[in-house]
Protein backbone atom coordinates (compact mmCIF):
# COMPACT_ATOMS: atom_id res chain seq x y z
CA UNK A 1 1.13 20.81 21.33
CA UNK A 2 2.45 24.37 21.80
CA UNK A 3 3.82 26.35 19.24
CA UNK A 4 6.92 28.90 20.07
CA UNK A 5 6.06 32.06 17.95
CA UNK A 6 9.94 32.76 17.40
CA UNK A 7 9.96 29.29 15.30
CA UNK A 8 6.46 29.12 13.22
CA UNK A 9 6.07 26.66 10.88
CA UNK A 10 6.12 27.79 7.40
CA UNK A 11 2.97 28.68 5.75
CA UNK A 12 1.16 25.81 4.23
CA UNK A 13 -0.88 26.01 1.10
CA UNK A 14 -5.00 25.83 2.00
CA UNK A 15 -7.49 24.86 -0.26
CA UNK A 16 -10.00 27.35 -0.40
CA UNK A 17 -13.61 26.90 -0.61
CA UNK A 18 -16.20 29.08 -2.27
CA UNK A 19 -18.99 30.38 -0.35
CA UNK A 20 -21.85 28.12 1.10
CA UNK A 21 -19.15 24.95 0.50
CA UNK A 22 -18.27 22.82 3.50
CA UNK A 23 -14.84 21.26 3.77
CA UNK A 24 -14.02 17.59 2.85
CA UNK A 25 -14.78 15.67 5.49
CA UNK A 26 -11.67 14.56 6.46
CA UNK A 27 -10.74 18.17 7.48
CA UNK A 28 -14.05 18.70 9.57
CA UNK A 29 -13.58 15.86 11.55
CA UNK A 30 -10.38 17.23 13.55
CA UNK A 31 -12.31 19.62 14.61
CA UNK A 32 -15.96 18.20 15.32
CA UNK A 33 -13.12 15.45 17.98
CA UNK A 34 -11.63 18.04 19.15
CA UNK A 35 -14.92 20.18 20.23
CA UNK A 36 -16.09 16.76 21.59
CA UNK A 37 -13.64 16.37 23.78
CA UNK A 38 -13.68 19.97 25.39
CA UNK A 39 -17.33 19.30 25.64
CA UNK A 40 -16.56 16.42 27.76
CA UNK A 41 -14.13 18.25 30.01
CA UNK A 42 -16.30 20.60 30.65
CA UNK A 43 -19.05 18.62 31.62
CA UNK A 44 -16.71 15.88 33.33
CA UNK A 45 -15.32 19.27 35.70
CA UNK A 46 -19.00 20.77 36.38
CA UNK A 47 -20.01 17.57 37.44
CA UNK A 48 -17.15 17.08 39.75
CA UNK A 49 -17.54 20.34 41.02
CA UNK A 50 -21.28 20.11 41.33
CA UNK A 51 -20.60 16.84 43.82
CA UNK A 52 -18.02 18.92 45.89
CA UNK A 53 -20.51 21.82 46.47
CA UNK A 54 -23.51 19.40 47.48
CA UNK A 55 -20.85 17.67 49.76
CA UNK A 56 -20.15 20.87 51.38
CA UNK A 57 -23.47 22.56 51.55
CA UNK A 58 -26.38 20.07 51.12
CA UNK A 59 -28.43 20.30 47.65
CA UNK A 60 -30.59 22.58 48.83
CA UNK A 61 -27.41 24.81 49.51
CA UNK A 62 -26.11 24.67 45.97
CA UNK A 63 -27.03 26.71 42.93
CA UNK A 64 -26.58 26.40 39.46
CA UNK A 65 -24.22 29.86 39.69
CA UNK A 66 -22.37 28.62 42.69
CA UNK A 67 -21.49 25.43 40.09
CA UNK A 68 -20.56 27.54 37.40
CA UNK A 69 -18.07 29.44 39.16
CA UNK A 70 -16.82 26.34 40.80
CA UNK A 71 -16.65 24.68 37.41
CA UNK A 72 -14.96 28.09 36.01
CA UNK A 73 -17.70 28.30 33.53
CA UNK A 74 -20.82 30.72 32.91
CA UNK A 75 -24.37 29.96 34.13
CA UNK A 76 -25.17 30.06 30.71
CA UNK A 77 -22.40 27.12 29.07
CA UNK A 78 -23.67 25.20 32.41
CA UNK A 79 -27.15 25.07 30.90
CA UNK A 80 -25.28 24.01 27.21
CA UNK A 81 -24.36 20.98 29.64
CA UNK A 82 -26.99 20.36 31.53
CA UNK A 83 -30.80 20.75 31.89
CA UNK A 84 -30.57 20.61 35.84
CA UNK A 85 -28.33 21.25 38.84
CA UNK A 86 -29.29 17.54 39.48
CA UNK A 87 -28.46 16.40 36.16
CA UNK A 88 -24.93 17.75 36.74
CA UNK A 89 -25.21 15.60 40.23
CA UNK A 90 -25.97 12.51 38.57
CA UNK A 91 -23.76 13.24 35.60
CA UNK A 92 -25.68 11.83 33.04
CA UNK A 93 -24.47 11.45 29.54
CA UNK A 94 -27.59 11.96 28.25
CA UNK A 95 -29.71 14.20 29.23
CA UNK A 96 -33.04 13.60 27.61
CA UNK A 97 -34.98 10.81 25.84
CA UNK A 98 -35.08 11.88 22.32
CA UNK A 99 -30.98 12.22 22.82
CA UNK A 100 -30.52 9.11 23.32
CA UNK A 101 -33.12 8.31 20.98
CA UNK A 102 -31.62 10.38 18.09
CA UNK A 103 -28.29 8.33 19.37
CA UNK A 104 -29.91 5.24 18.60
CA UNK A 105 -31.55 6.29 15.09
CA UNK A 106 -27.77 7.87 13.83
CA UNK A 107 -26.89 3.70 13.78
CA UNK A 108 -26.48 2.52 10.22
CA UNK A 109 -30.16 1.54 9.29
CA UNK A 110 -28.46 -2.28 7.93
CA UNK A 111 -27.23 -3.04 11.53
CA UNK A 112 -29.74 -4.82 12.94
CA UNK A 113 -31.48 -3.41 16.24
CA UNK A 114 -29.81 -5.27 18.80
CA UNK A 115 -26.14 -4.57 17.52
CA UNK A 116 -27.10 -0.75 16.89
CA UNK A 117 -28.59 -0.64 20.53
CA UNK A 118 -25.88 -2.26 22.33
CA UNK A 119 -23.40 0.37 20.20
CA UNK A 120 -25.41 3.17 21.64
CA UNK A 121 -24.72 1.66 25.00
CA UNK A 122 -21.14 0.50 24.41
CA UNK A 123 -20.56 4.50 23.48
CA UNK A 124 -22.60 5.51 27.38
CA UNK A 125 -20.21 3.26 28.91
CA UNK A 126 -17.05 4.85 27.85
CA UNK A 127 -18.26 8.23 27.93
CA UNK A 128 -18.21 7.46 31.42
CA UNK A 129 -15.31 8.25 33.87
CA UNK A 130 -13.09 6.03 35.27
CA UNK A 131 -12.02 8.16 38.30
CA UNK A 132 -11.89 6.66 41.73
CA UNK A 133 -11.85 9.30 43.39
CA UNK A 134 -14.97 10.88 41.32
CA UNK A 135 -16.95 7.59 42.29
CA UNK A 136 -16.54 7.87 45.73
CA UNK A 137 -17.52 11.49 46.03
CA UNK A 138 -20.44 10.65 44.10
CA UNK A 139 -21.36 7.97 46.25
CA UNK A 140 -21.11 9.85 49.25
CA UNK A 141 -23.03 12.45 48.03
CA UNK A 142 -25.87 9.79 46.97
CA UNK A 143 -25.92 8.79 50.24
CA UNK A 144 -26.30 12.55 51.96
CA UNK A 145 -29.26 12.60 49.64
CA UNK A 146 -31.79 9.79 49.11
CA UNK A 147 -34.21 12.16 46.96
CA UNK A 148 -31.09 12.13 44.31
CA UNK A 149 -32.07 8.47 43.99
CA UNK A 150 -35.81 9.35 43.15
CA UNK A 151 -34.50 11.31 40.57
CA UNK A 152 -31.88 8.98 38.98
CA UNK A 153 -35.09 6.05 38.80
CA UNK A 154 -37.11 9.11 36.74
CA UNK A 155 -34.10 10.06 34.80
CA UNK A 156 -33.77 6.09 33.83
CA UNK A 157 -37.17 5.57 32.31
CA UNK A 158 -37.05 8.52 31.07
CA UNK A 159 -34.30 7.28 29.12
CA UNK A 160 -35.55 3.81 28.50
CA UNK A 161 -38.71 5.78 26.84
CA UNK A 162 -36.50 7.53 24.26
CA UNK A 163 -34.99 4.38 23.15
CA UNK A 164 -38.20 2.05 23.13
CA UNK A 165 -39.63 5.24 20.56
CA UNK A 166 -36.62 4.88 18.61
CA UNK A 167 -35.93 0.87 18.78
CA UNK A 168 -39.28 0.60 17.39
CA UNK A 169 -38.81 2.58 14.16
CA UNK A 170 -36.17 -0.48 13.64
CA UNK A 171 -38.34 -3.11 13.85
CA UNK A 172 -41.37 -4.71 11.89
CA UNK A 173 -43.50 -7.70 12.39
CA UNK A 174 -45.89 -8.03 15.41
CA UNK A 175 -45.40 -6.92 18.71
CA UNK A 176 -42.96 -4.22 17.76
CA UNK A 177 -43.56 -2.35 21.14
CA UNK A 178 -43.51 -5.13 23.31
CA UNK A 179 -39.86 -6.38 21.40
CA UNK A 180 -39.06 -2.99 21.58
CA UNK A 181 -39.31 -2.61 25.63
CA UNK A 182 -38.24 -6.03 26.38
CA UNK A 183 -35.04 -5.60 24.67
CA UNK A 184 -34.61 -1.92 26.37
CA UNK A 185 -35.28 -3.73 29.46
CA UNK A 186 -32.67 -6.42 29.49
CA UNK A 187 -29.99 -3.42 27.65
CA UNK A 188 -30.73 -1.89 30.71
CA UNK A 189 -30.32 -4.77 33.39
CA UNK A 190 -27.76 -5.39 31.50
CA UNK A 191 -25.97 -1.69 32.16
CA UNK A 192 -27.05 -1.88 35.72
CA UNK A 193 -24.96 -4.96 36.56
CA UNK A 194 -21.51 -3.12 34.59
CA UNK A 195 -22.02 -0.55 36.78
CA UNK A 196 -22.78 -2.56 40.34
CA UNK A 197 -19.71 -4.50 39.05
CA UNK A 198 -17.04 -2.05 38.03
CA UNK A 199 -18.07 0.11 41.18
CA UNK A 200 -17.61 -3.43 43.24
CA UNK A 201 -13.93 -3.93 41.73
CA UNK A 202 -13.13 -0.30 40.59
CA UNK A 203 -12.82 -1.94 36.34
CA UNK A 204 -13.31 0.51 34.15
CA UNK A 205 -16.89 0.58 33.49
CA UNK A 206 -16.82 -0.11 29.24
CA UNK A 207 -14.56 -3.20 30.42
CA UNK A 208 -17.08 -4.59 32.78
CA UNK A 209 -20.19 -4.07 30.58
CA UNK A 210 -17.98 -5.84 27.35
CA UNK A 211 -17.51 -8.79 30.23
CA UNK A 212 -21.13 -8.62 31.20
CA UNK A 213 -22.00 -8.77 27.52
CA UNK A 214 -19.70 -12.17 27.29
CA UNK A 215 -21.40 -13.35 30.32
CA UNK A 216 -24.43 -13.01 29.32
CA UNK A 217 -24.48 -14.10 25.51
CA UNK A 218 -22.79 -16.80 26.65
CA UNK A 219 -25.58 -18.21 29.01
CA UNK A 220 -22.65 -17.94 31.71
CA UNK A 221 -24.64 -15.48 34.15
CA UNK A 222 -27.88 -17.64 33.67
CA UNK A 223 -26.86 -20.59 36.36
């Protein structure tokens, strides 16, 4: 909300803190949801404009600077974003294993692995947007280019690796690594049908993976 400079609110008393002390809490987090969100924008508008350019010009026609200015942003906050030109493409939430990873090991440690995991995943789903119109640019532009596809399968075990590492440090017993990519696995099969789903009936992705979840706890998708 705006505020008119003619009709400032009165100063308000501000607790001050002494050097080297962080705020309470409560005041920091304001701020650390606020800089999320613009952090989202921003990455939410260079992907868009990333699938534009490629639509125009072919990937091989784009460049990280022809992005940026699309995106209004400097080559420089692209690369806060994103690791890639292609990784702005396939607008990935996260962009490396151990982020996803470190995702996974910020869980409570007394939730137990498969609750934290799915929370990690519940939190992909939503971060994803639910924009028609973005979906079918990005499909078109999948289309144009098959080595995008390539790319996406890397990007996913990629992914899959970072949380196996970090699902392990959870559990204890035998076969921790085999538990640990087995239950990646089905997380994942899991994701992949929310997303062949909610791009089927145009659901909100986070919707259709909580319905998928249902399904499948349920023993209702195993017929």
């Amino acid at each position: 909300m705006s505020i008119d400079p003619q009709h400032e609110p009165p100063p308000q008393d501000v607790e001050e803190h002494a050097p080297g002390e962080h705020a309470p809490e409560q005041e920091r987090a304001p701020e650390q949801g606020l800089r999320a969100r613009k952090k989202r924008a921003s990455r939410l508008q260079t992907h868009r404009a990333a699938l534009q350019l490629v639509a125009e010009h072919g990937i091989g026609g784009v460049t990280v600077e022809m992005i940026a200015e699309r995106a209004g942003i400097s080559p420089r906050t692209f690369f806060n974003h994103w690791a890639t030109k292609e990784a702005a493409l396939l607008g990935v939430v996260f962009t490396d294993p151990d982020e996803i990873g470190d995702a996974l090991r910020a869980r409570p440690l007394d939730e137990p692995a498969p609750v934290a995991l799915r929370a990690v995943l519940r939190d992909w789903m939503a971060a994803m947007p639910h924009d028609q119109d973005l979906r079918d640019l990005r499909k078109r532009v999948m289309a144009k280019e098959p080595s995008l596809h390539a790319m996406n399968a890397g990007r996913t075990v990629q992914l899959q690796g970072g949380l196996v590492a970090a699902l392990e440090e959870r559990l204890s017993g035998e076969d921790v690594h085999a538990r640990a990519v087995i239950d990646v696995q089905i997380a994942f099969a899991l994701t992949r049908s929310a997303f062949i789903l909610s791009m089927a009936s145009g659901t909100p992705l986070d919707q259709e993976f909580e319905r998928v979840l249902e399904l499948f706890d349920t023993g209702a998708a195993l017929v």
